[in-house]
C-alpha atoms as a PDB file:
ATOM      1  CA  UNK A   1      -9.313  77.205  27.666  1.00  0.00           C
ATOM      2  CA  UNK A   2      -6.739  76.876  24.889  1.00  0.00           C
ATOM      3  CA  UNK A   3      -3.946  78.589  27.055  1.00  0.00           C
ATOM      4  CA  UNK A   4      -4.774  76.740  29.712  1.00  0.00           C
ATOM      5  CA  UNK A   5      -3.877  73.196  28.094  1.00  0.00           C
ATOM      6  CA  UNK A   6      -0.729  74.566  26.560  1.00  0.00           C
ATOM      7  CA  UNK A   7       0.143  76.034  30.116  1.00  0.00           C
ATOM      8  CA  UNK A   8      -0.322  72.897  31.657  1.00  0.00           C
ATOM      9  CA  UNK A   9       1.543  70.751  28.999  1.00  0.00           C
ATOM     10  CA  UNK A  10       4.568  73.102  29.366  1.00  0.00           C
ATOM     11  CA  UNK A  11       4.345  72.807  33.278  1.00  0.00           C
ATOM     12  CA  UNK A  12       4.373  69.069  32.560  1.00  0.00           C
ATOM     13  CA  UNK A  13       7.150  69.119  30.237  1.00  0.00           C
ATOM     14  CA  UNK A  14       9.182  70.952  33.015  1.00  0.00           C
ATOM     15  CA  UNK A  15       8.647  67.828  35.424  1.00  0.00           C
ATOM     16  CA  UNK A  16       9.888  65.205  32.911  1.00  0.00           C
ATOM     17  CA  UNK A  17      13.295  63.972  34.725  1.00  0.00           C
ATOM     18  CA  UNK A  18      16.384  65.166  32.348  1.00  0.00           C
ATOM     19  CA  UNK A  19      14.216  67.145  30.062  1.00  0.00           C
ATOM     20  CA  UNK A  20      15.888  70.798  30.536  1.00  0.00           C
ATOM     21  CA  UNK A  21      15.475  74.020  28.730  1.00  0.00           C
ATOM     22  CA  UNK A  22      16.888  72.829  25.695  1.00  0.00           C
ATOM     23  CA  UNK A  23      15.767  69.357  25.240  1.00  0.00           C
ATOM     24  CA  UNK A  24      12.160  70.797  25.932  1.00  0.00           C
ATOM     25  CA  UNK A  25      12.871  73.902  23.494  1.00  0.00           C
ATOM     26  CA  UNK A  26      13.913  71.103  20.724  1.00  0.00           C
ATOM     27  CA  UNK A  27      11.177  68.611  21.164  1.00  0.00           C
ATOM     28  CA  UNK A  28       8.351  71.758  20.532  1.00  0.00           C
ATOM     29  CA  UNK A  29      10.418  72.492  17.655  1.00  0.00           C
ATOM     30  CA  UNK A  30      10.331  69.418  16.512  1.00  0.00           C
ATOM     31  CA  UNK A  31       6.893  67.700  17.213  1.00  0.00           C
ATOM     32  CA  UNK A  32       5.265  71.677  16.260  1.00  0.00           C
ATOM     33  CA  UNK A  33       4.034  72.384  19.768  1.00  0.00           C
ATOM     34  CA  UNK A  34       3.928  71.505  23.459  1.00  0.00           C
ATOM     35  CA  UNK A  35       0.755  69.298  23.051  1.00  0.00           C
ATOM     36  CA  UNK A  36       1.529  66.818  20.281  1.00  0.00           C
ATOM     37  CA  UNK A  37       4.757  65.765  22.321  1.00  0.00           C
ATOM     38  CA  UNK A  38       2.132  64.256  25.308  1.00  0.00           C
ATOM     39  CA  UNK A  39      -0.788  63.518  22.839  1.00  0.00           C
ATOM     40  CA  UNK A  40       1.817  61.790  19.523  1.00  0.00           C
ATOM     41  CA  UNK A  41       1.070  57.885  19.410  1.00  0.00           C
ATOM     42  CA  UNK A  42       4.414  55.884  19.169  1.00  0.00           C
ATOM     43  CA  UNK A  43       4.734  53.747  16.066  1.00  0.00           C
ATOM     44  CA  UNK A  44       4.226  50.412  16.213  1.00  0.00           C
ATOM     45  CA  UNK A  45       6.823  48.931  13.416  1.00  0.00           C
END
C-alpha cells in the first residue's frame, strides 16, 4: 500500500504546472521524499 501512495504522489507531482524533472527531483531532495512535499503544513509567521 506504501508504493502505492508514493506512486501516486509522484504521478501528482508530474501534473503540478512548471514543476519539471528537476524542480520535482530538488523538492524530494529537499523536503526527504515525495509525500511530505503534498502532506508539509506551511508556516504561519
Amino acid at each position: 500500500m506504501e508504493a502505492t501512495n508514493e506512486l501516486l504522489y509522484r504521478i501528482a507531482l508530474t501534473l503540478i504546472p512548471g514543476v519539471g524533472d528537476i524542480t520535482a527531483k530538488k523538492l524530494i531532495a529537499y523536503c526527504g521524499g515525495v509525500e511530505p512535499i503534498f502532506t508539509h503544513k506551511k508556516p504561519t509567521c
